[in-house]
PDB file of N, CA and C in Angstrom:
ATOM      1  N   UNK A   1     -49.952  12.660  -9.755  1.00  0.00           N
ATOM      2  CA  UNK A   1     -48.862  12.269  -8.875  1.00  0.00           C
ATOM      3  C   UNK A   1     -47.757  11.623  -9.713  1.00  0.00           C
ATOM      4  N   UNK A   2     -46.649  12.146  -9.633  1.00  0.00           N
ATOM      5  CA  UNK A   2     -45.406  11.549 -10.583  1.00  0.00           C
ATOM      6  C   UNK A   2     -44.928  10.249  -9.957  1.00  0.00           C
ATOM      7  N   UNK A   3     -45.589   9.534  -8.718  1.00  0.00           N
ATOM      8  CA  UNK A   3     -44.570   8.186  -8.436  1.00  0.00           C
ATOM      9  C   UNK A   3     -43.491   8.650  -7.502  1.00  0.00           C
ATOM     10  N   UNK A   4     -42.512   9.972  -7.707  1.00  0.00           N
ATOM     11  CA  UNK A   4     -41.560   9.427  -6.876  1.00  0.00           C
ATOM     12  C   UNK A   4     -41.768  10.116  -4.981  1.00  0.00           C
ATOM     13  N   UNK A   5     -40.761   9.674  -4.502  1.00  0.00           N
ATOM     14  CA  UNK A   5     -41.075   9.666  -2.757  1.00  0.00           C
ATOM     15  C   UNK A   5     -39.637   9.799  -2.537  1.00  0.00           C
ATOM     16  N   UNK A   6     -39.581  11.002  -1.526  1.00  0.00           N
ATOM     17  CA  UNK A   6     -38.356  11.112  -0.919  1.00  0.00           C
ATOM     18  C   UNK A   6     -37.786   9.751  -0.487  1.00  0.00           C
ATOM     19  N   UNK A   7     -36.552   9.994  -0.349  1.00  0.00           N
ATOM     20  CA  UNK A   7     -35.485   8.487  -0.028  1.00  0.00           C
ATOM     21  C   UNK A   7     -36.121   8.298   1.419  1.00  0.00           C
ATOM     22  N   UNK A   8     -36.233   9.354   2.408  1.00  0.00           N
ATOM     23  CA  UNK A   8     -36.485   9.189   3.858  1.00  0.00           C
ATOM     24  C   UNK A   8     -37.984   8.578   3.968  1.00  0.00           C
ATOM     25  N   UNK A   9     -38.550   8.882   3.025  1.00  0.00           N
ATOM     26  CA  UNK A   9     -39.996   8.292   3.021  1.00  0.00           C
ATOM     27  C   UNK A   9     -40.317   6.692   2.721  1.00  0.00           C
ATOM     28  N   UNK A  10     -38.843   6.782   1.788  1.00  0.00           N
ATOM     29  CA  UNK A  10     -39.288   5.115   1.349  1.00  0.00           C
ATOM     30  C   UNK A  10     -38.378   4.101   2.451  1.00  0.00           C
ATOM     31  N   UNK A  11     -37.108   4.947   3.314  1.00  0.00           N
ATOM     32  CA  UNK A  11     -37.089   3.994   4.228  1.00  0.00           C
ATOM     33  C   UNK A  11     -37.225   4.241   5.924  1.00  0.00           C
ATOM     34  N   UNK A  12     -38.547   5.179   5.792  1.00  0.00           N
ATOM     35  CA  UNK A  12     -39.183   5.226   7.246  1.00  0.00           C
ATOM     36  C   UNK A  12     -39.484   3.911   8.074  1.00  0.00           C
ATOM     37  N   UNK A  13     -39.949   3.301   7.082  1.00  0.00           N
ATOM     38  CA  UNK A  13     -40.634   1.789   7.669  1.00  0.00           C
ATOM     39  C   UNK A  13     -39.811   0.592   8.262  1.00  0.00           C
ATOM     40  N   UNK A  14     -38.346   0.818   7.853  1.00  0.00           N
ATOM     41  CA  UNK A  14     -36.934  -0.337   7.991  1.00  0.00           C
ATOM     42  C   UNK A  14     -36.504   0.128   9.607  1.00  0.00           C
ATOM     43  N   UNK A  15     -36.175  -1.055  10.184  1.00  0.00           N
ATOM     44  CA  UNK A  15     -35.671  -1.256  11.260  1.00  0.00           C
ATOM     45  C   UNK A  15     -34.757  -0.200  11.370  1.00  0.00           C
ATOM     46  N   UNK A  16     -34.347  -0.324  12.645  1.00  0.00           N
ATOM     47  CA  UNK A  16     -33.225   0.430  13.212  1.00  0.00           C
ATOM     48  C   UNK A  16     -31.726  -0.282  12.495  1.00  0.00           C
ATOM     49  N   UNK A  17     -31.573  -1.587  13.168  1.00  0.00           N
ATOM     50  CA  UNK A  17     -30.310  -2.276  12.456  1.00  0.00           C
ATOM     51  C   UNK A  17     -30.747  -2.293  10.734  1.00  0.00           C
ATOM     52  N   UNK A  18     -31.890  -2.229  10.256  1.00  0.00           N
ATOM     53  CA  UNK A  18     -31.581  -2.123   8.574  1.00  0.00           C
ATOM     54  C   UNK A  18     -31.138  -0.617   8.064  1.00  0.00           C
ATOM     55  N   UNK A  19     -31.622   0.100   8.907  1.00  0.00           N
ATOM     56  CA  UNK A  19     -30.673   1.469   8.663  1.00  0.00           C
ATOM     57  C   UNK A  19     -29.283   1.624   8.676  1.00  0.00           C
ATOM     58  N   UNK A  20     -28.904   0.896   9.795  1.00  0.00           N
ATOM     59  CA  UNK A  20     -27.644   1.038  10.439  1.00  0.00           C
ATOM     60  C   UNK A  20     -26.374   0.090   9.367  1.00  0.00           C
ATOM     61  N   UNK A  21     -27.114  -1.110   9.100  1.00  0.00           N
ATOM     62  CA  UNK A  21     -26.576  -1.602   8.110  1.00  0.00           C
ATOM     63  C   UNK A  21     -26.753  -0.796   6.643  1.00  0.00           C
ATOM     64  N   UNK A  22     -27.370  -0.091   6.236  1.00  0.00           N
ATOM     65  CA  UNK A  22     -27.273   0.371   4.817  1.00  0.00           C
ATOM     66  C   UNK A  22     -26.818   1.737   5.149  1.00  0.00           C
ATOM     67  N   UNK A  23     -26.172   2.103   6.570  1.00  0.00           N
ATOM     68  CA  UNK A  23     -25.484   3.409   6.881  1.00  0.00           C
ATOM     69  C   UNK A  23     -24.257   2.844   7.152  1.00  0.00           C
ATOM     70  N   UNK A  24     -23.571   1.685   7.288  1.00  0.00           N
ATOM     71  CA  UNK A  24     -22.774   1.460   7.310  1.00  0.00           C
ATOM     72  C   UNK A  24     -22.478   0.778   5.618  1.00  0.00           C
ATOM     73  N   UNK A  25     -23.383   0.203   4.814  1.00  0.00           N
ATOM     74  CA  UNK A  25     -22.639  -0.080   3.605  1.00  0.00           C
ATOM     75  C   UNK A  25     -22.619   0.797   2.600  1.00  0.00           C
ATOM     76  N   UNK A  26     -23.133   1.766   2.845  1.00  0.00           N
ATOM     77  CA  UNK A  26     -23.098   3.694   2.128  1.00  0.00           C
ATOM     78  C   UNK A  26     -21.714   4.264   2.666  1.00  0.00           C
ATOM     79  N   UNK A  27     -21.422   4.044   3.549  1.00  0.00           N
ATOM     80  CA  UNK A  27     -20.106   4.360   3.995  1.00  0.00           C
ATOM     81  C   UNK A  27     -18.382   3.534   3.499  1.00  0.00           C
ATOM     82  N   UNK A  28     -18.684   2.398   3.274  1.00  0.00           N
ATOM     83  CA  UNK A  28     -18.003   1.604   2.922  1.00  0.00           C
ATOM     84  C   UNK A  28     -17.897   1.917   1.155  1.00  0.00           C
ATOM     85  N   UNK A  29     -18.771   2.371   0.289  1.00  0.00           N
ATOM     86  CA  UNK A  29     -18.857   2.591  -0.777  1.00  0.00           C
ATOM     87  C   UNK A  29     -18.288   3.857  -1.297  1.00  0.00           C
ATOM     88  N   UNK A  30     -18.651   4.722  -0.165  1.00  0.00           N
ATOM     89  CA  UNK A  30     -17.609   6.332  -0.436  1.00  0.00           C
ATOM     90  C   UNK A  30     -16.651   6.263   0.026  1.00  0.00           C
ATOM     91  N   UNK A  31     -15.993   4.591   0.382  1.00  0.00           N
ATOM     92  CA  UNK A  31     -14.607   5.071   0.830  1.00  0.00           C
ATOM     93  C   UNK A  31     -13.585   4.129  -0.578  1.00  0.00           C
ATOM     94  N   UNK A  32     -14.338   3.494  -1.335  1.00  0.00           N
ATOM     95  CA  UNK A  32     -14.143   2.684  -2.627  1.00  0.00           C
ATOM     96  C   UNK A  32     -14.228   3.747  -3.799  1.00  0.00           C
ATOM     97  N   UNK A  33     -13.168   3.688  -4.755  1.00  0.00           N
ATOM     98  CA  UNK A  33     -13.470   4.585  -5.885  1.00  0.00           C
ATOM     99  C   UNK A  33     -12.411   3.848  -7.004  1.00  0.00           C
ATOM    100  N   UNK A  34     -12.903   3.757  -7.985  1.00  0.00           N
ATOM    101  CA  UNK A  34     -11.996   3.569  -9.284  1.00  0.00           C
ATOM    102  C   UNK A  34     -10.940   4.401  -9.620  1.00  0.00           C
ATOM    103  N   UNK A  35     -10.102   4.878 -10.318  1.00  0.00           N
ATOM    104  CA  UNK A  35      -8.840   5.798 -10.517  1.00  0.00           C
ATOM    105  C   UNK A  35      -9.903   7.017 -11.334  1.00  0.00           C
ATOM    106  N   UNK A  36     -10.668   6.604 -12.223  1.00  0.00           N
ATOM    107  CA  UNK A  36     -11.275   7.425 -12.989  1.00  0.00           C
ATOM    108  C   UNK A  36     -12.236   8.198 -11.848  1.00  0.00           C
ATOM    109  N   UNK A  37     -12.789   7.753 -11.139  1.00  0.00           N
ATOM    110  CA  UNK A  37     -13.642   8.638 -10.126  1.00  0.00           C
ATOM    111  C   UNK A  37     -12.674   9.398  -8.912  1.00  0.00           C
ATOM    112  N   UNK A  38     -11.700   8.845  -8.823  1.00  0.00           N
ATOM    113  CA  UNK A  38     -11.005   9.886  -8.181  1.00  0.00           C
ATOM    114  C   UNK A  38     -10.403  11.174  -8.594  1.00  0.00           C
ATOM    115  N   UNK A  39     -10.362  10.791 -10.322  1.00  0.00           N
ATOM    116  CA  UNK A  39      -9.470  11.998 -10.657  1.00  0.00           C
ATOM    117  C   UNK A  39     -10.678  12.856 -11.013  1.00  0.00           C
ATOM    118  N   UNK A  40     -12.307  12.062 -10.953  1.00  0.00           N
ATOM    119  CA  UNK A  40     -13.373  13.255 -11.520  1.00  0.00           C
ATOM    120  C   UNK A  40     -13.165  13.915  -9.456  1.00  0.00           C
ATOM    121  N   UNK A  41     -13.239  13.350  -8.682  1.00  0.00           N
ATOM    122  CA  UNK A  41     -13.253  14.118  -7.353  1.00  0.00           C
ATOM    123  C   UNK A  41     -12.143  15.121  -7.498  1.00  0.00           C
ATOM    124  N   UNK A  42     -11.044  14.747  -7.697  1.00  0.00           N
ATOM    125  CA  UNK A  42      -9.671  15.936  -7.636  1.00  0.00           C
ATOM    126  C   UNK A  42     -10.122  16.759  -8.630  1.00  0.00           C
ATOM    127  N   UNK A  43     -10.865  17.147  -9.204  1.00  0.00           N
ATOM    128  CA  UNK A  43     -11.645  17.914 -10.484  1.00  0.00           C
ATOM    129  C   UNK A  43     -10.448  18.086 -11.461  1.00  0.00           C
ATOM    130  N   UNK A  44      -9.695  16.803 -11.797  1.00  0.00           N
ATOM    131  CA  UNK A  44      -8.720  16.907 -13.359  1.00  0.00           C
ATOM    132  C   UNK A  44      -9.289  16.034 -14.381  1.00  0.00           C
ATOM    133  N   UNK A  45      -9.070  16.487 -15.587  1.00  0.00           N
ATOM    134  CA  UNK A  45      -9.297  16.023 -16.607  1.00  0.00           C
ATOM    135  C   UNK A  45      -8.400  14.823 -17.265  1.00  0.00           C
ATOM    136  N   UNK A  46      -9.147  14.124 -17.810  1.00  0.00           N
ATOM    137  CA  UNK A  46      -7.686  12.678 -18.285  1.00  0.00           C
ATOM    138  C   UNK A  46      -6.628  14.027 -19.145  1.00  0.00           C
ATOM    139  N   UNK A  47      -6.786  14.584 -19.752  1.00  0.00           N
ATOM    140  CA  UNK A  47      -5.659  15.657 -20.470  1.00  0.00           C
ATOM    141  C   UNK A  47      -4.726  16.501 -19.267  1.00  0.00           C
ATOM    142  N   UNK A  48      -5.614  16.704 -18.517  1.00  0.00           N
ATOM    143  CA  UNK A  48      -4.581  17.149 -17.219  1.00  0.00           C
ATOM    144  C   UNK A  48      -3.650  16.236 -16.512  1.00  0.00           C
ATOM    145  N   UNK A  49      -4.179  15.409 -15.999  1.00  0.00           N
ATOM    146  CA  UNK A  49      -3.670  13.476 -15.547  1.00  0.00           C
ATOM    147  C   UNK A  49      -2.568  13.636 -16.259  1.00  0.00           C
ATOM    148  N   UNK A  50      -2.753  13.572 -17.719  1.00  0.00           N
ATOM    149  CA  UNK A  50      -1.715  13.310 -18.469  1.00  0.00           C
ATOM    150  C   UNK A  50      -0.783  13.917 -18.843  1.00  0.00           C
ATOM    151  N   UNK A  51      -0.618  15.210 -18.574  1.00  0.00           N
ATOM    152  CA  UNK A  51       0.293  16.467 -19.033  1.00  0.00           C
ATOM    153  C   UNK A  51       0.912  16.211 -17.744  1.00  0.00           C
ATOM    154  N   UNK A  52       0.509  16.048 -16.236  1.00  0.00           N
ATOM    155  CA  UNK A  52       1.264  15.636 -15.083  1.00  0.00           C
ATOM    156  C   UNK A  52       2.019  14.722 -15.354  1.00  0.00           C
ATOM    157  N   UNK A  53       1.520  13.557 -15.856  1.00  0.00           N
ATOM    158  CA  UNK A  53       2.353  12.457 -16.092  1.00  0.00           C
ATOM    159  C   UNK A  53       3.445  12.229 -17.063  1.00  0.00           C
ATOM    160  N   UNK A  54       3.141  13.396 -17.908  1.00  0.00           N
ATOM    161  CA  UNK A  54       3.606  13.273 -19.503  1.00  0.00           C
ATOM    162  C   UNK A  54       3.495  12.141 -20.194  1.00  0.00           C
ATOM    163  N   UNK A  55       2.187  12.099 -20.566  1.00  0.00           N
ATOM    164  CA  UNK A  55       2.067  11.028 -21.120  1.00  0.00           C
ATOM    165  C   UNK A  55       0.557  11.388 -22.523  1.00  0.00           C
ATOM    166  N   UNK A  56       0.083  10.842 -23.093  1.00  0.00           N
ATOM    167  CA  UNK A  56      -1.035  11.382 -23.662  1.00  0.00           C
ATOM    168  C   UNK A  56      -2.394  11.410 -22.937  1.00  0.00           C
ATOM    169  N   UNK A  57      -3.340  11.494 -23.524  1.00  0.00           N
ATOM    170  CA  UNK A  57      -4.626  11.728 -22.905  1.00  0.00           C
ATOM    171  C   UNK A  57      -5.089   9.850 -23.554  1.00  0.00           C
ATOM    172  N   UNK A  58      -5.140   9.384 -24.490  1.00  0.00           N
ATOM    173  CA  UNK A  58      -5.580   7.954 -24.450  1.00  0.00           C
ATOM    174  C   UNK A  58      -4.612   7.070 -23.613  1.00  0.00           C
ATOM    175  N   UNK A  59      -3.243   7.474 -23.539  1.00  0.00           N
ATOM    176  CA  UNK A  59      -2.976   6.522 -22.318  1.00  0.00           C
ATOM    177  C   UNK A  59      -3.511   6.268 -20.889  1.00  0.00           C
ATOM    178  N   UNK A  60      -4.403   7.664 -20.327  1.00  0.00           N
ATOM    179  CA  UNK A  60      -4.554   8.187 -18.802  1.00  0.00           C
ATOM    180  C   UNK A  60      -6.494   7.338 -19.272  1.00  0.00           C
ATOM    181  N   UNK A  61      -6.429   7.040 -20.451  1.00  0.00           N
ATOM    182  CA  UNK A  61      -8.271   6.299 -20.263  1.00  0.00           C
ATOM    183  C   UNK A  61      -7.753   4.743 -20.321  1.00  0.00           C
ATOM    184  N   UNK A  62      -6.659   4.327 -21.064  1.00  0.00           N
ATOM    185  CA  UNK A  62      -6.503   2.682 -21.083  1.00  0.00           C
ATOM    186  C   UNK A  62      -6.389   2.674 -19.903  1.00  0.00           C
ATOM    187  N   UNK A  63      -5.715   3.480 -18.722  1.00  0.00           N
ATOM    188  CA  UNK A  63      -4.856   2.943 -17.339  1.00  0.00           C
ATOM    189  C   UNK A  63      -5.959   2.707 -16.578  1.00  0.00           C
ATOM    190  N   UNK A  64      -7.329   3.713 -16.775  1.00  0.00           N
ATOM    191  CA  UNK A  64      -8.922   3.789 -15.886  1.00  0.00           C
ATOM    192  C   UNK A  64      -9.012   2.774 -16.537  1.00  0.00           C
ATOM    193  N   UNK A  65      -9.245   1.786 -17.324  1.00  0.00           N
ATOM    194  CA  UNK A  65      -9.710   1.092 -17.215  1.00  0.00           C
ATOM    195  C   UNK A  65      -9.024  -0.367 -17.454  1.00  0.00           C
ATOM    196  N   UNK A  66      -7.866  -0.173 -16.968  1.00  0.00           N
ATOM    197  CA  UNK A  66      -6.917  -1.439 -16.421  1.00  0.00           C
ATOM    198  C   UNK A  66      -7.159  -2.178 -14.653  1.00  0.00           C
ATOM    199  N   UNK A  67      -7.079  -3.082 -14.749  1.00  0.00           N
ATOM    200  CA  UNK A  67      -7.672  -3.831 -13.368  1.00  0.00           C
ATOM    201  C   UNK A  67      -6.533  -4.648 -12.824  1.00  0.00           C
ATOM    202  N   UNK A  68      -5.079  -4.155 -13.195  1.00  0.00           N
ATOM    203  CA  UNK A  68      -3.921  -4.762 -12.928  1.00  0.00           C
ATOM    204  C   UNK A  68      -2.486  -4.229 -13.268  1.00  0.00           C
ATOM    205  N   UNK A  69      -1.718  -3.393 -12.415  1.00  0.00           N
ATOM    206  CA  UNK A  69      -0.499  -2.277 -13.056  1.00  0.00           C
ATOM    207  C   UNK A  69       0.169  -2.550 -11.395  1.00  0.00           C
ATOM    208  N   UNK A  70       1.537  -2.192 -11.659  1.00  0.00           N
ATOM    209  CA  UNK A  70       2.637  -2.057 -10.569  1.00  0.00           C
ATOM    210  C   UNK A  70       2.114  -1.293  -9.690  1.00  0.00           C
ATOM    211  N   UNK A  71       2.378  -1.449  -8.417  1.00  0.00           N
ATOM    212  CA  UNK A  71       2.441  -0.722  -7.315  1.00  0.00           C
ATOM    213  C   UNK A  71       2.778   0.887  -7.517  1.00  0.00           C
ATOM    214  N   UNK A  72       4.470   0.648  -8.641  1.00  0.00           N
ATOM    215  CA  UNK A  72       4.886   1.793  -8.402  1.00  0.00           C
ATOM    216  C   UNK A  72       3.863   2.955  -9.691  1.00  0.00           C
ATOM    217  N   UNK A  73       3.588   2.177 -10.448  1.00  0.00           N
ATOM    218  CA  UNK A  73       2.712   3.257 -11.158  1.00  0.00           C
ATOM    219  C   UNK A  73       1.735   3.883 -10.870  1.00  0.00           C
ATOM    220  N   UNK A  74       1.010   2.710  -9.802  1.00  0.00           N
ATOM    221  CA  UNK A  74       0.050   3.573  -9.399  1.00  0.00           C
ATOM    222  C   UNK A  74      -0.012   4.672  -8.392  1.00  0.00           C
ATOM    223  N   UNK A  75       1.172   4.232  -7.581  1.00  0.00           N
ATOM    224  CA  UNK A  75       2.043   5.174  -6.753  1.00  0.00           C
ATOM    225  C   UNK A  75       1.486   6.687  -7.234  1.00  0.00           C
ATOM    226  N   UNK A  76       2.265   6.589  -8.245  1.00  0.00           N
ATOM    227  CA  UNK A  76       2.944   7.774  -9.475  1.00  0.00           C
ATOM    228  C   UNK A  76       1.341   8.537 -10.003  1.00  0.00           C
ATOM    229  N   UNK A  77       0.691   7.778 -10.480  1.00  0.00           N
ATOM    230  CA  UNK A  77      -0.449   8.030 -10.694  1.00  0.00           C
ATOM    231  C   UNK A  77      -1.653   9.252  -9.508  1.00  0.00           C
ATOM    232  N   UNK A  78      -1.664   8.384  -8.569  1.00  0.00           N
ATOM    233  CA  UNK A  78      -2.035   9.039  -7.243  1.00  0.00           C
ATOM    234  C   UNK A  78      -1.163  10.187  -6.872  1.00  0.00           C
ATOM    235  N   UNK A  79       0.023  10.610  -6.619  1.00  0.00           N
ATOM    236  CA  UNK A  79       0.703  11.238  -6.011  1.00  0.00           C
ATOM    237  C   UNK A  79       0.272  12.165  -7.395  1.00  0.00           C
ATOM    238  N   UNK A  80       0.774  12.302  -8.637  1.00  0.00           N
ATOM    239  CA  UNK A  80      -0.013  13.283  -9.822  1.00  0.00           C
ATOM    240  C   UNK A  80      -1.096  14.043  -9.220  1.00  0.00           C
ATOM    241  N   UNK A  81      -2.331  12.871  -8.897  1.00  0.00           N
ATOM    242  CA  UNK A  81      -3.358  14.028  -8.772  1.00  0.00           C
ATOM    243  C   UNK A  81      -3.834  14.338  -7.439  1.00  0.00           C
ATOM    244  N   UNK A  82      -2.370  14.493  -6.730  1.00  0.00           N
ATOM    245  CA  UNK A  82      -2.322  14.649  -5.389  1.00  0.00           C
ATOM    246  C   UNK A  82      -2.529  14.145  -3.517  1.00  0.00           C
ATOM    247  N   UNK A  83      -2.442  13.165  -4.000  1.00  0.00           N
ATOM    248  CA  UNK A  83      -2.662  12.439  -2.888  1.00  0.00           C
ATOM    249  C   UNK A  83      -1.459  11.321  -2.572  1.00  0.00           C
ATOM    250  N   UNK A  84      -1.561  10.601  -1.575  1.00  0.00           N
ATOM    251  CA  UNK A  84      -0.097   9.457  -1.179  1.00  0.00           C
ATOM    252  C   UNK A  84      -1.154   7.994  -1.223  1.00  0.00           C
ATOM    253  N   UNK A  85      -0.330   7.271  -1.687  1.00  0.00           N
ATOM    254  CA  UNK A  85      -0.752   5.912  -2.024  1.00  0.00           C
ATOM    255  C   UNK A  85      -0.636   4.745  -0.452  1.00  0.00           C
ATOM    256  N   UNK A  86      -1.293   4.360   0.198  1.00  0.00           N
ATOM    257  CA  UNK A  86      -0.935   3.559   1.128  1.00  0.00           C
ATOM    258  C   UNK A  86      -1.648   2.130   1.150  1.00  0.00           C
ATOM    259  N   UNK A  87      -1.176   1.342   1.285  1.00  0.00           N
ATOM    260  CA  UNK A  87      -1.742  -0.313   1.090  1.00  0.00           C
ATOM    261  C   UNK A  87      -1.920  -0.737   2.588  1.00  0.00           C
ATOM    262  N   UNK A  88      -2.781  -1.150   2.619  1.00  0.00           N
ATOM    263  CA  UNK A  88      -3.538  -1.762   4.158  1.00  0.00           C
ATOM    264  C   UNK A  88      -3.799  -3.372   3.674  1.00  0.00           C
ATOM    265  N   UNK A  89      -3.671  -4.262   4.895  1.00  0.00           N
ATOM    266  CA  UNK A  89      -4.291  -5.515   4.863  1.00  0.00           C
ATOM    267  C   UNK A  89      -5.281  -5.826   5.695  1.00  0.00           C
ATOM    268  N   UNK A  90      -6.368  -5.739   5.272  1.00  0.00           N
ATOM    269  CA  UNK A  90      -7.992  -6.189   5.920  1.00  0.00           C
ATOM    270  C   UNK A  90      -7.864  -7.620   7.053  1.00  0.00           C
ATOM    271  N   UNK A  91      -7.610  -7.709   8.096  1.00  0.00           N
ATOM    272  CA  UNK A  91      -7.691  -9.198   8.464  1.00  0.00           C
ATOM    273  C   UNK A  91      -9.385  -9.397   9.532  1.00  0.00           C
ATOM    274  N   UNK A  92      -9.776  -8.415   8.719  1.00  0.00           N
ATOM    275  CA  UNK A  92     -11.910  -8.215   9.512  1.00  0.00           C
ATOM    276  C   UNK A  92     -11.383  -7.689  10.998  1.00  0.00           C
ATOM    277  N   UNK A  93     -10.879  -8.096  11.767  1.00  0.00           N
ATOM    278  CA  UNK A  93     -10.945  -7.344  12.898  1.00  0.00           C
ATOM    279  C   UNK A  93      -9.968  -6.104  13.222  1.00  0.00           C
ATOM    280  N   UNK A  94      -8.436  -6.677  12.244  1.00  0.00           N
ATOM    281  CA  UNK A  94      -7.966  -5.438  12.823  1.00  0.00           C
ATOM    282  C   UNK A  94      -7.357  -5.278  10.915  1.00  0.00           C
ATOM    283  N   UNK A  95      -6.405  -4.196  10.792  1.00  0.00           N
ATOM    284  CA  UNK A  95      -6.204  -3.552   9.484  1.00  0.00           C
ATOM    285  C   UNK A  95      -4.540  -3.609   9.881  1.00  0.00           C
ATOM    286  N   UNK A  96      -3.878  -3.677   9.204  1.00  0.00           N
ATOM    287  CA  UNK A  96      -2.391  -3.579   8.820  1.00  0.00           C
ATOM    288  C   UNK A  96      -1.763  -2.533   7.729  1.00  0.00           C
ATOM    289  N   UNK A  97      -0.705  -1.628   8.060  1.00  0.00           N
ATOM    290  CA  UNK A  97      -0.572  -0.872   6.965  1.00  0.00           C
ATOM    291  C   UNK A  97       0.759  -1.440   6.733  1.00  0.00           C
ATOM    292  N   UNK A  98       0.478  -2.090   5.173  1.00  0.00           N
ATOM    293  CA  UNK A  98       1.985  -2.753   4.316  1.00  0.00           C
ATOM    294  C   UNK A  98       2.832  -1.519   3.667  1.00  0.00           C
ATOM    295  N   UNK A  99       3.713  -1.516   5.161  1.00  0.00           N
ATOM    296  CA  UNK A  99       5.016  -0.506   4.752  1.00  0.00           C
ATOM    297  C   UNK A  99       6.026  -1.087   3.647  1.00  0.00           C
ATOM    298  N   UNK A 100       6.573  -1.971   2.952  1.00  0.00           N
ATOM    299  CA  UNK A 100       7.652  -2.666   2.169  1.00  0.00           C
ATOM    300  C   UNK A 100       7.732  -1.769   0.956  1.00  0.00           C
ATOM    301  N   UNK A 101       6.384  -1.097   1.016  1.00  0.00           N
ATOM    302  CA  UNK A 101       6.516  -0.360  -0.882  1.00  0.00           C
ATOM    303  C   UNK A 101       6.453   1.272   0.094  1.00  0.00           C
ATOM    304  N   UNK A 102       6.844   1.920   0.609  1.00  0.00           N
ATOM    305  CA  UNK A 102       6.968   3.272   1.425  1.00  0.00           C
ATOM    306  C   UNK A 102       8.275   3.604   0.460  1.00  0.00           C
ATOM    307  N   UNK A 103       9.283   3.377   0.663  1.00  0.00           N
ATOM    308  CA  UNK A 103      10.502   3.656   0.135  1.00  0.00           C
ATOM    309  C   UNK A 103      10.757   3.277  -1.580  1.00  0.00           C
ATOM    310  N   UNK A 104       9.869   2.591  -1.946  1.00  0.00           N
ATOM    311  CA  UNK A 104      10.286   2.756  -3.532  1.00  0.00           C
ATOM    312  C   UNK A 104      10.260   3.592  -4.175  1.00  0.00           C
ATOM    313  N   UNK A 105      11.098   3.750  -4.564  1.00  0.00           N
ATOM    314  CA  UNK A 105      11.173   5.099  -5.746  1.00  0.00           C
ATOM    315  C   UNK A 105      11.600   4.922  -7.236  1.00  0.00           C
ATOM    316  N   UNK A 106      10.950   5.816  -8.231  1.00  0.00           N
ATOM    317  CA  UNK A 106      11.740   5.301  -9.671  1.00  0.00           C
ATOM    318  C   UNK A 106      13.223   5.868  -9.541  1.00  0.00           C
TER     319      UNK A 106
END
C-alpha cells in the first residue's frame, strides 16, 4: 500500500460547515494570484510580457517579484497580458469599486 488516499477520502469524516468553510477558503485563493501566476494562466512567457511591454525579459522577473509599483504600471502591465485592472475596497460586508484611477492614462 503506497500511503496515499484520495482528497475525498481524507475529508469524508469533516463536518458539513468544515467543508463549507475550506470550500469557501479554496475559493478565495483562486481568486488571489501574484503577477507571475497570472501571466503563467494567460499562457505568456516573461520574454513575451516583455516584447509587449518593450522592455527586457529580466526586467518582467524583477517586477514578479516586486511587492510595491504605481497603479499606473501595473495598469499597463495587466492590460499587456490582457485583461483591465480594477481596484475594489473590502469593507467585509459590502465591496466598493475605487473609480479615481479609471481615467489615468500615460
Amino acid at each position: 500500500m503506497s500511503g496515499h488516499q484520495p482528497f475525498s477520502q481524507l475529508t469524508a469524516g469533516f463536518s458539513p460547515s468544515r467543508k463549507a468553510k475550506i470550500a469557501a477558503h479554496t475559493e478565495q485563493l483562486k481568486s488571489q494570484m501574484a503577477l507571475d501566476e497570472i501571466r503563467h494562466a494567460v499562457s505568456l512567457t516573461q520574454d513575451e510580457l516583455a516584447s509587449k511591454l518593450n522592455v527586457k525579459q529580466p526586467a518582467i522577473s524583477r517586477l514578479e517579484k516586486r511587492s510595491d509599483m504605481y497603479i499606473s504600471h501595473l495598469r499597463e502591465v495587466i492590460e499587456a497580458m490582457g485583461g483591465k485592472l480594477e481596484i475594489t475596497a473590502n469593507f467585509g460586508d459590502r465591496k466598493v469599486k475605487i473609480t479615481n484611477f479609471d481615467f489615468i492614462q500615460k
